[in-house]
Protein backbone atom coordinates (compact mmCIF):
# COMPACT_ATOMS: atom_id res chain seq x y z
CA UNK A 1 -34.60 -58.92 -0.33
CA UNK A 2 -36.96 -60.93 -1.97
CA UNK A 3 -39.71 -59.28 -3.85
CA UNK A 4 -43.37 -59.40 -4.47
CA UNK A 5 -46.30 -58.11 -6.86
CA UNK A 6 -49.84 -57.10 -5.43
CA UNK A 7 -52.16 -55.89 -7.93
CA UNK A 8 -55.29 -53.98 -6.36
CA UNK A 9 -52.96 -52.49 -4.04
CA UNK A 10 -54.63 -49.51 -3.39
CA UNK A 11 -58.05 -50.91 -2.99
CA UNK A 12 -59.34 -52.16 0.72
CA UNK A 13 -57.81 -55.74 0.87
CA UNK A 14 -54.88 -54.97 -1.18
CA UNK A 15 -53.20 -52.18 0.68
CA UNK A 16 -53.63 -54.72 4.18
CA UNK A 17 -52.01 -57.29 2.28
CA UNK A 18 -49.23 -54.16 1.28
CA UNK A 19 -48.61 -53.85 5.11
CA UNK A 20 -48.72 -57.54 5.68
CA UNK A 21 -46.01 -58.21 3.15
CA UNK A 22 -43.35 -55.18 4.43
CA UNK A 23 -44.02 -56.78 7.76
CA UNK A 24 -42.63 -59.71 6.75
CA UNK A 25 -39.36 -57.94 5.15
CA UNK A 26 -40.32 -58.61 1.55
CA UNK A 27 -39.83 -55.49 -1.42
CA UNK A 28 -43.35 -54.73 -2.27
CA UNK A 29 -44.57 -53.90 -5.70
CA UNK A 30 -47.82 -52.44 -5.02
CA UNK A 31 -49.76 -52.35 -8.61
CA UNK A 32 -53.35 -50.23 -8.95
CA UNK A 33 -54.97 -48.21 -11.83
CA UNK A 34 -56.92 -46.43 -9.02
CA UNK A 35 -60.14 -47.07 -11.06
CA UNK A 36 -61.62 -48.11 -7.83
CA UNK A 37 -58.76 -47.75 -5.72
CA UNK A 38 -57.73 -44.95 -3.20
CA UNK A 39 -54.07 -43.62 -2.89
CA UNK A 40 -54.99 -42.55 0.65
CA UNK A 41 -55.01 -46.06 1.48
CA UNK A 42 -51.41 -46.27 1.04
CA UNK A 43 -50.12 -42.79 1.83
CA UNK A 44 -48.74 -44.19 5.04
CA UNK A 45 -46.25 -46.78 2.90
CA UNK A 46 -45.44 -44.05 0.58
CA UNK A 47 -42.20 -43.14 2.37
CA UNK A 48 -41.09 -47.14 3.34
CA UNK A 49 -38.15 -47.78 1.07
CA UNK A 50 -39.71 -51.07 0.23
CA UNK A 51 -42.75 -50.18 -1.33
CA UNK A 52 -42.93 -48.83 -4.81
CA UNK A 53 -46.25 -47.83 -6.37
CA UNK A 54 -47.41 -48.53 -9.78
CA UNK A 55 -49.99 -46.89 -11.53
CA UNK A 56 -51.32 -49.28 -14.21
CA UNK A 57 -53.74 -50.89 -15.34
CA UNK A 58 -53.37 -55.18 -15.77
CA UNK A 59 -55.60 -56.00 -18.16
CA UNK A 60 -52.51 -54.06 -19.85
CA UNK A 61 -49.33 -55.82 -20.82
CA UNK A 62 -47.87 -56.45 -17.25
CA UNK A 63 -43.93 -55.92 -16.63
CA UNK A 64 -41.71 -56.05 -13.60
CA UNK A 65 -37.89 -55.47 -13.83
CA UNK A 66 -36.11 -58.10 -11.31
CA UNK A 67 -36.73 -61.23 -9.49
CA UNK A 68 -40.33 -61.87 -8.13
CA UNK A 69 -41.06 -64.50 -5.76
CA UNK A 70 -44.91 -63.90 -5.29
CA UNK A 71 -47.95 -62.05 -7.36
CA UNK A 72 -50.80 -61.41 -5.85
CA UNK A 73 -53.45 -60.87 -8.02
CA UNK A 74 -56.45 -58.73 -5.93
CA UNK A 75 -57.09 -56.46 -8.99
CA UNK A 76 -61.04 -56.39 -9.45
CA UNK A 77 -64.10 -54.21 -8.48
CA UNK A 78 -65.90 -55.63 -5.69
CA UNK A 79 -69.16 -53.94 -5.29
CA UNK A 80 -72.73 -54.23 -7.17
CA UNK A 81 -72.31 -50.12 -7.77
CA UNK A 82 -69.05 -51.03 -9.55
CA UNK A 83 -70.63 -54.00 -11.59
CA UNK A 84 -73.08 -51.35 -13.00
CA UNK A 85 -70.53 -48.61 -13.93
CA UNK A 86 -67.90 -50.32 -15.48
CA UNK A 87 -68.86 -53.87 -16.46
CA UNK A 88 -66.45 -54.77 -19.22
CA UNK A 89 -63.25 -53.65 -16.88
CA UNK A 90 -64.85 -55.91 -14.17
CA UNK A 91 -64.74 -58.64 -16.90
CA UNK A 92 -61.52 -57.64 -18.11
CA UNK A 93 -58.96 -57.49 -15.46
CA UNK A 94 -60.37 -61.15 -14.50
CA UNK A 95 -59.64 -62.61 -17.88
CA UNK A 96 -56.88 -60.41 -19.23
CA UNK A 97 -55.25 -59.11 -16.43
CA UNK A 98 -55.29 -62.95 -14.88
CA UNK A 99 -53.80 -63.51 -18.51
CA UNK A 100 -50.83 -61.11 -17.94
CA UNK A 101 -49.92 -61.77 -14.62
CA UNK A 102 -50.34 -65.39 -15.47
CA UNK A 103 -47.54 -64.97 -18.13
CA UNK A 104 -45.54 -62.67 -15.68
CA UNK A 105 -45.68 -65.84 -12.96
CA UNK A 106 -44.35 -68.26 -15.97
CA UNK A 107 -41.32 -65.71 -16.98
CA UNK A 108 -40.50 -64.81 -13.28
CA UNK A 109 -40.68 -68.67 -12.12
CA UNK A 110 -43.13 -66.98 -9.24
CA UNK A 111 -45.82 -68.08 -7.31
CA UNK A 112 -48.83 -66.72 -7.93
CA UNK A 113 -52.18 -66.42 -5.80
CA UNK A 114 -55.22 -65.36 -7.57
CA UNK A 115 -58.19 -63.69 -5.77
CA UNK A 116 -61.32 -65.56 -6.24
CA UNK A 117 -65.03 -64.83 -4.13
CA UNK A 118 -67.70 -66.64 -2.85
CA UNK A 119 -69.59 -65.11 -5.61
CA UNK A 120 -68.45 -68.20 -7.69
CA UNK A 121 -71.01 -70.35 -5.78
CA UNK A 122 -73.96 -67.82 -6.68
CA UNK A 123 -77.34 -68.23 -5.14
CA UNK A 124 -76.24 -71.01 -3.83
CA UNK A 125 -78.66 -74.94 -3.14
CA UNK A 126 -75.96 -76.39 -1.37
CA UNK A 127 -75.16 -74.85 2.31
CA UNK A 128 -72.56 -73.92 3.71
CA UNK A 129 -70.62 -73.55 0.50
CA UNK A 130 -67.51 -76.30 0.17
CA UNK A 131 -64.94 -75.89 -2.60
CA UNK A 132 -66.36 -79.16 -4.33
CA UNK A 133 -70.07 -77.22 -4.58
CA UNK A 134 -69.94 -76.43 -8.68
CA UNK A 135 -72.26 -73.20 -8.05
CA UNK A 136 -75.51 -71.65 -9.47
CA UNK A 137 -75.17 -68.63 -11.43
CA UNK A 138 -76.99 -66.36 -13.76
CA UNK A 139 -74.25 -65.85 -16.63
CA UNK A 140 -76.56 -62.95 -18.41
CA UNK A 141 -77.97 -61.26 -15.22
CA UNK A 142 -77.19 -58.33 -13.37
CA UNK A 143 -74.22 -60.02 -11.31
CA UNK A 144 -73.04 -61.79 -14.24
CA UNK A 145 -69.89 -59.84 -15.15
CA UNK A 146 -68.44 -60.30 -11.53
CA UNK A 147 -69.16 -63.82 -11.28
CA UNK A 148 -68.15 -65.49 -14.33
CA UNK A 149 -65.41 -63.29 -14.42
CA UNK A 150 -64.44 -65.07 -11.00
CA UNK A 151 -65.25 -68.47 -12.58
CA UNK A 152 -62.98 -68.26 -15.97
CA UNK A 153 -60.33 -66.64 -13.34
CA UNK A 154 -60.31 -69.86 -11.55
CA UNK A 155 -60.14 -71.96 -14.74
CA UNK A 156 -57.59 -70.14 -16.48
CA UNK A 157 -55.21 -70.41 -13.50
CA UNK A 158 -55.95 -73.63 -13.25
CA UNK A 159 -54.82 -73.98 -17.38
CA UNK A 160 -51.71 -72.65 -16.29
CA UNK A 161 -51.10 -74.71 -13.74
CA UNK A 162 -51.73 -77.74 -15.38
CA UNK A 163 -50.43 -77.30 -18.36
CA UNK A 164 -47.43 -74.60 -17.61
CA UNK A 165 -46.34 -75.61 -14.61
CA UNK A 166 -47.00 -72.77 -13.39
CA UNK A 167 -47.52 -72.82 -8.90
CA UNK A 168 -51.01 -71.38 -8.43
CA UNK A 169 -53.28 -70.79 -5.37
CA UNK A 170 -56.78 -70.09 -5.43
CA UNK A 171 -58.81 -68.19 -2.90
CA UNK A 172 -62.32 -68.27 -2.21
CA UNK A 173 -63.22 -64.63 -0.29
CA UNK A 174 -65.89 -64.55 1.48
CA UNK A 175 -67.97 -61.54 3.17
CA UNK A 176 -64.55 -59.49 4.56
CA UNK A 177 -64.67 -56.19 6.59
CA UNK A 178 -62.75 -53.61 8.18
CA UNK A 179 -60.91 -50.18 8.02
CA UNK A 180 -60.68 -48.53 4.52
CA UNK A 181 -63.63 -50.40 3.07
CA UNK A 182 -65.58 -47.46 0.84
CA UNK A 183 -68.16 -46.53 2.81
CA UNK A 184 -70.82 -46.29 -0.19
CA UNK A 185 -70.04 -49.02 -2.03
CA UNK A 186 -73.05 -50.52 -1.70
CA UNK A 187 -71.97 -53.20 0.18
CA UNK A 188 -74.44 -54.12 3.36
CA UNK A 189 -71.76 -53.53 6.05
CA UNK A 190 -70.68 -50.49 4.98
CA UNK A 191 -74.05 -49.45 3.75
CA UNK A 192 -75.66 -49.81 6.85
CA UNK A 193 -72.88 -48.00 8.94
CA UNK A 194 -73.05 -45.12 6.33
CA UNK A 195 -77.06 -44.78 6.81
CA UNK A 196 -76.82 -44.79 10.74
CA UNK A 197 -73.71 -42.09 10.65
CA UNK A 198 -75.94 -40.10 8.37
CA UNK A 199 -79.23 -40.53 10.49
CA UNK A 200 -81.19 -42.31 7.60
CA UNK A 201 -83.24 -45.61 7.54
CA UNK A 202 -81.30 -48.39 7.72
CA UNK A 203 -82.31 -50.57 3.87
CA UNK A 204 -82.85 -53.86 4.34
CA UNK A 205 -83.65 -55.57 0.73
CA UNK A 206 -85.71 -58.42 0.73
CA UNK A 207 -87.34 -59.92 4.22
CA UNK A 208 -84.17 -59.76 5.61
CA UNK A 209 -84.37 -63.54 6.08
CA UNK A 210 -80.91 -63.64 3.73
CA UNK A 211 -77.56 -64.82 5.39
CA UNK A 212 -73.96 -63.52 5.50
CA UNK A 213 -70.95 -64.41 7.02
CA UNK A 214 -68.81 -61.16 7.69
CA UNK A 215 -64.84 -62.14 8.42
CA UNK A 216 -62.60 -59.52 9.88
CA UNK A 217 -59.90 -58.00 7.24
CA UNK A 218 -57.21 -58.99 9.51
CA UNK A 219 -58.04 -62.81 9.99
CA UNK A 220 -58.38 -62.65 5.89
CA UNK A 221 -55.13 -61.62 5.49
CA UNK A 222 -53.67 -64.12 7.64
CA UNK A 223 -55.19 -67.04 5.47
CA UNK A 224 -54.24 -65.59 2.61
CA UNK A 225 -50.80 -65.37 3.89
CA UNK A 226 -50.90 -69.08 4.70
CA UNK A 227 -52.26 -70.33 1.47
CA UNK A 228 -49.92 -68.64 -0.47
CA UNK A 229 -47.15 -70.47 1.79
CA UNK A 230 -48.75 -73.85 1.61
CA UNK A 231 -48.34 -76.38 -0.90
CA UNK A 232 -52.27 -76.91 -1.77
CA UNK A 233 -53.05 -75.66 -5.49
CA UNK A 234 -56.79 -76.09 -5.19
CA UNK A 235 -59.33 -73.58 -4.69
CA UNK A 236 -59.86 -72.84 -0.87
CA UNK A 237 -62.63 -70.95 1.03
CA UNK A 238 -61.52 -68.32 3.27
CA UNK A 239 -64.34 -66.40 5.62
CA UNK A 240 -65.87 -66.66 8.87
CA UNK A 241 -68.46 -69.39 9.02
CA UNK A 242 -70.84 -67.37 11.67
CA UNK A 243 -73.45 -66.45 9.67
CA UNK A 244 -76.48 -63.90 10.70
CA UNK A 245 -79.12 -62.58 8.76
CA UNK A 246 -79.08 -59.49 7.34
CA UNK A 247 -82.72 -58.21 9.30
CA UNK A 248 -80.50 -59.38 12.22
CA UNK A 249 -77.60 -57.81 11.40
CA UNK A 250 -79.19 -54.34 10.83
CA UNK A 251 -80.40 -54.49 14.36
CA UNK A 252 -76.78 -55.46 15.40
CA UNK A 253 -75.41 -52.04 13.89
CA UNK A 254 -78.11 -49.92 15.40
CA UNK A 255 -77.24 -51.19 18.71
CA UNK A 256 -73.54 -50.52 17.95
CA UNK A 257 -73.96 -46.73 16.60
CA UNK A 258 -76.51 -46.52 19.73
CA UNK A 259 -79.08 -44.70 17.02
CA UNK A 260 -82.64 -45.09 16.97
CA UNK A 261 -82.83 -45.71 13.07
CA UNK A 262 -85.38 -47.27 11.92
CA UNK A 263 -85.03 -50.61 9.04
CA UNK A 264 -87.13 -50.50 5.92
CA UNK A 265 -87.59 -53.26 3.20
CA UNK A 266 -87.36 -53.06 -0.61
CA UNK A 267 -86.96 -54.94 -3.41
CA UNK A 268 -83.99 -57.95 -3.49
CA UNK A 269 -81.85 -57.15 -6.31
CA UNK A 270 -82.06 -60.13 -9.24
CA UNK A 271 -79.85 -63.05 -8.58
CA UNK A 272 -78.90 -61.64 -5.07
CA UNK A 273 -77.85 -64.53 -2.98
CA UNK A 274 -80.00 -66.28 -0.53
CA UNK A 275 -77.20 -67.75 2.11
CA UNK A 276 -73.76 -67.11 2.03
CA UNK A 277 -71.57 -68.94 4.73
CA UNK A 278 -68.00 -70.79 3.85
CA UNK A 279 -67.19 -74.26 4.72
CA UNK A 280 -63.81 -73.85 6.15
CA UNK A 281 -62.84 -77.60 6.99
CA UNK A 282 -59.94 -77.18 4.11
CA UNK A 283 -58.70 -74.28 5.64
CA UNK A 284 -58.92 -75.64 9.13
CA UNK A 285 -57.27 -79.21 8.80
CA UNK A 286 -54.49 -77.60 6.04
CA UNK A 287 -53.48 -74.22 6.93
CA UNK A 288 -54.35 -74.33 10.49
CA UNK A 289 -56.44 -71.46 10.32
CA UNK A 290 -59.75 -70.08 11.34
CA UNK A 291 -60.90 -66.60 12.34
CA UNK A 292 -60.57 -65.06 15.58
CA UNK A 293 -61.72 -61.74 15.38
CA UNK A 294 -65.34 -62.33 16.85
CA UNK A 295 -68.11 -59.99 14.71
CA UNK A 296 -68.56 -57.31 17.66
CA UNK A 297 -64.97 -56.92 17.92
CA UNK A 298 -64.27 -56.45 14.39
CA UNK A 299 -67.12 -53.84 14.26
CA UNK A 300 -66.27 -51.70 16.59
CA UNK A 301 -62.77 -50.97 14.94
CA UNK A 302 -64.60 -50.89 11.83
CA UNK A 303 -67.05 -48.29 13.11
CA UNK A 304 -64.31 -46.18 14.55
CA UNK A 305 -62.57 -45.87 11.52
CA UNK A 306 -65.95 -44.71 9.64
CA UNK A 307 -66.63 -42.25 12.43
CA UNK A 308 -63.12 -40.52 11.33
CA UNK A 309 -64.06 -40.14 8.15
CA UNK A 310 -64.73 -36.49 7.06
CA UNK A 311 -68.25 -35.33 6.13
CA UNK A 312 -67.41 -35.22 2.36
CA UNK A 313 -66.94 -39.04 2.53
CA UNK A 314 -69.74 -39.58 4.59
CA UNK A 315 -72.14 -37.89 2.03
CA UNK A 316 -70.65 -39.41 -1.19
CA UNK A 317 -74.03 -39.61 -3.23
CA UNK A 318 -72.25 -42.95 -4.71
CA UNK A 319 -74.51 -45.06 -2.23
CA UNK A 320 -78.09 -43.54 -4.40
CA UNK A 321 -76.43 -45.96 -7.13
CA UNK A 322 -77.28 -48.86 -5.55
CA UNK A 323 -81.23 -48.34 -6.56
CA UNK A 324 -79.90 -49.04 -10.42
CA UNK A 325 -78.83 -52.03 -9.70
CA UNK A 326 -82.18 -52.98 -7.13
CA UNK A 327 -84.14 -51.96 -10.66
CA UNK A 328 -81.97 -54.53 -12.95
């Protein structure tokens, strides 16, 4: 049985990619140092004699016993709130944990996929976003640590592709969504689902005149399954290109929690981007692949799965951070 490495495996993305990878008969080596990740994510594999949980952390030495044929490296915070608390480990397990499990990928002879964001692209001039769009980024502001993190990820694998040999894929995420996001992350999906559950305001920063492009979990998964398969060692966008604005959007989840919530506006954080929507034409004419989970769809499982969560979760007072990182 073949075997494979996913770091981040306890986090939201991570533990669907867990599933993904026992579905398709491989030994899975699911890797997390639970900083921001959630063991009850992967309770359900716990008993699956193919998965085997590590706790540790990669911007730590990095070593597997036995043969790998894949690493997925999805080992990163992923929320402003997280940016704010622990900066340097958002900076470190892009740049030393990359580091490791680049080395591991060299001494295993393994393919390696590295998870990258649209983040890369910043507040972007150029839309939609394609891969060949160089980006525009604040390297000192508030966003800083998550983005150039991204953006010496991408180089570094590319180092070791070019000059080890090494086979490397690079993935652009884009807005993703679905069951076992944290609900008070600070994210704007989430966010507004946890303010209509809890009967608040729904927090619109800005005009709400700002775009995203929200892709189903389950669609992600399936191009990131591809890529990894495919022979192209470039970076590649992967997220659904229907974009909506985010005053929009807001009234889109009051409609689907059927509340009567009203949406108030403050203050866009620094350096928050303006549009955000993937140009998938690599993706399309490559892999073969484009989302089909439509936005409604996708929400309502989403929206049933934060309706089961208990009242404790719902009333984390984690989602009061985000006004630190409004103020920055």
């Amino acid at each position: 049985m073949e075997q494979v490495l996913i770091t981040g495996a306890a986090g939201f993305l991570g533990s669907h990619l867990c599933e993904r990878f026992l579905d398709e008969g491989y030994r899975v080596i699911g890797m997390d140092n639970l900083i921001t990740g959630n063991l009850t994510n992967i309770e359900h594999l716990m008993l699956n004699e193919n998965f085997v949980f590590s706790n540790h952390d990669v911007s730590d030495f990095v070593n597997v016993p036995g043969k790998l044929k894949y690493i997925l490296h999805f080992a990163s915070p992923a929320s402003p709130i997280d940016y704010l608390k622990i900066p340097i480990q958002t900076l470190k397990v892009s740049s030393l944990g990359t580091h490791n499990l680049l080395g591991l990928a060299k001494d295993k002879n393994a393919r390696i996929i590295v998870a990258s964001t649209s983040e890369v692209y910043g507040d972007p001039t150029v839309h939609p976003q394609p891969e060949e769009y160089w980006g525009n980024v604040n390297p000192v502001g508030p966003r800083g640590v998550y983005d150039e993190a991204k953006r010496f990820q991408e180089a570094i694998t590319m180092a070791y592709q070019n000059f080890h040999d090494v086979e490397t894929r690079i993935i652009r995420i884009f807005n993703t969504y679905g069951p076992r996001m944290r609900l008070n992350d600070g994210r704007v999906l989430p966010a507004f689902i946890g303010q209509a559950l809890r009967g608040e305001s729904l927090t619109v920063f800005g005009d709400g005149s700002q775009t995203r492009s929200f892709c189903y979990v389950d669609d992600l998964v399936e191009g990131i399954y591809r890529l990894l398969l495919s022979d192209y060692t470039l970076p590649m966008n992967i997220g659904n290109p229907d974009e909506i604005t985010i005053g929009d959007f807001a009234e889109e989840i009051i409609k689907l929690t059927d509340t009567d919530q009203k949406v108030i506006y403050t203050d866009l954080p620094v350096n928050d981007p303006k549009q955000r929507q993937p140009d998938i034409t690599k993706a399309r004419s490559i892999l073969d692949w484009e989302p089909k989970v439509n936005r409604a769809e996708g929400l309502k499982i989403t929206y049933e799965y934060f309706k089961s969560l208990s009242s404790d979760e719902l009333y984390k007072t984690e989602h009061n951070d985000f006004t630190d990182y409004i103020k920055k």
